[in-house]
Protein backbone atom coordinates (compact mmCIF):
# COMPACT_ATOMS: atom_id res chain seq x y z
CA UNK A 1 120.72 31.45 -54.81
CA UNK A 2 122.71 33.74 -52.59
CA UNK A 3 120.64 36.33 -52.95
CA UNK A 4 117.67 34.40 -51.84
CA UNK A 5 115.79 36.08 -48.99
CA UNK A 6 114.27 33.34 -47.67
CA UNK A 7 117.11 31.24 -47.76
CA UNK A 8 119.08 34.28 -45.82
CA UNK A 9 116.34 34.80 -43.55
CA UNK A 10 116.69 30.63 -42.62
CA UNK A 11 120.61 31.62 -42.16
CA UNK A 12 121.24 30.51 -38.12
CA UNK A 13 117.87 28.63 -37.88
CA UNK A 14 116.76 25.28 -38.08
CA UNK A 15 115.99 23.67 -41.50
CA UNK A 16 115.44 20.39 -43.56
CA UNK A 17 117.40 19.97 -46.77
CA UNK A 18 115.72 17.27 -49.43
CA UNK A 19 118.16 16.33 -51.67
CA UNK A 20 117.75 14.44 -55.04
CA UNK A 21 119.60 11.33 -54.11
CA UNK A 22 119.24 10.10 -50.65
CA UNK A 23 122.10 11.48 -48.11
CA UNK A 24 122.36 10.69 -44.52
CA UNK A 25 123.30 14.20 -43.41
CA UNK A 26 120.36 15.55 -44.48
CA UNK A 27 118.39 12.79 -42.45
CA UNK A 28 119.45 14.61 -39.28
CA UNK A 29 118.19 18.39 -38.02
CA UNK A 30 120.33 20.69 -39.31
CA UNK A 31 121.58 24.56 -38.82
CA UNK A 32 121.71 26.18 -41.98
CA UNK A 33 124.87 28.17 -41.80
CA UNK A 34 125.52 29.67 -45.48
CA UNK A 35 124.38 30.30 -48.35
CA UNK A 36 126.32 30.76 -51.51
CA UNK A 37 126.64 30.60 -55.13
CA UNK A 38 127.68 27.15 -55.07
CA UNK A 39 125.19 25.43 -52.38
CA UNK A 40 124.65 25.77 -48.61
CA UNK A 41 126.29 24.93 -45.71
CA UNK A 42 124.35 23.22 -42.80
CA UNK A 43 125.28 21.96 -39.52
CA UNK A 44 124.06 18.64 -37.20
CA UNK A 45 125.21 17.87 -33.76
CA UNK A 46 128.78 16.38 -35.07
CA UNK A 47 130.25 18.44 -38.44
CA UNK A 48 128.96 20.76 -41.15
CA UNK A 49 127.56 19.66 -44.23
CA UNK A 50 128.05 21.12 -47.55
CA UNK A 51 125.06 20.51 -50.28
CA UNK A 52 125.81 21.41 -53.74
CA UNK A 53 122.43 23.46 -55.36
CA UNK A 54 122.50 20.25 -58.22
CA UNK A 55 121.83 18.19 -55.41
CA UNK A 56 119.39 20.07 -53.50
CA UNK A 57 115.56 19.86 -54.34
CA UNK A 58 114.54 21.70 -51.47
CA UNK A 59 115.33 23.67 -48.71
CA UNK A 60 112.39 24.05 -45.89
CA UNK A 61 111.79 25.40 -42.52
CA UNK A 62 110.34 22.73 -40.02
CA UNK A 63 106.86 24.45 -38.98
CA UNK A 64 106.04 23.83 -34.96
CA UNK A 65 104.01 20.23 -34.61
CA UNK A 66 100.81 20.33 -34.72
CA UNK A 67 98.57 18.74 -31.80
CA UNK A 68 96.07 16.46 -33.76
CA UNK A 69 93.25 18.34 -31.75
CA UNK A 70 94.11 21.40 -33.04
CA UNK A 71 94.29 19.94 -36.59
CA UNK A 72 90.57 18.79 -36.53
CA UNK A 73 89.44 22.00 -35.11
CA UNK A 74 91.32 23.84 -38.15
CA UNK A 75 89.48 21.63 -40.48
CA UNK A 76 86.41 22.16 -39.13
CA UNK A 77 87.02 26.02 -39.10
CA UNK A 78 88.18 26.50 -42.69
CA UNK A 79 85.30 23.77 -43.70
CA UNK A 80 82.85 26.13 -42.22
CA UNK A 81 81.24 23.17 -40.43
């Protein structure tokens, strides 16, 4: 997984790590800090996190919000209405 170019290209930006059993670290916004053969390494606002790969289901970047209005009008674009 350390060769991952996504996951590098995440490496000092903002991410959400879903784990297979719940854990409260991953609850808060984290900085992903490393990547390695044996899991990443993610920071919150108080201490780094380490998440072993067994653990981790996913690993995603949190996209901009999306204004509802804007959301309708993308519908209604790709709808072709």
């Amino acid at each position: 997984m350390s060769d991952s170019t996504f996951l590098n290209s995440l490496i000092g930006k903002p991410v959400r790590v879903v784990c297979r059993d719940h854990i409260a670290a991953a609850d808060s916004p984290l900085l992903l800090r490393e990547v390695s053969q044996l899991g990443l390494v993610a920071d919150d606002s108080h201490d780094s996190h380490f998440f072993a790969w067994p653990e981790v289901v996913e690993v995603v970047s949190p996209d901009e919000p999306v204004e509802s209005e804007d959301a309708i009008l993308a519908c209604f674009t790709e709808c072709g209405v």
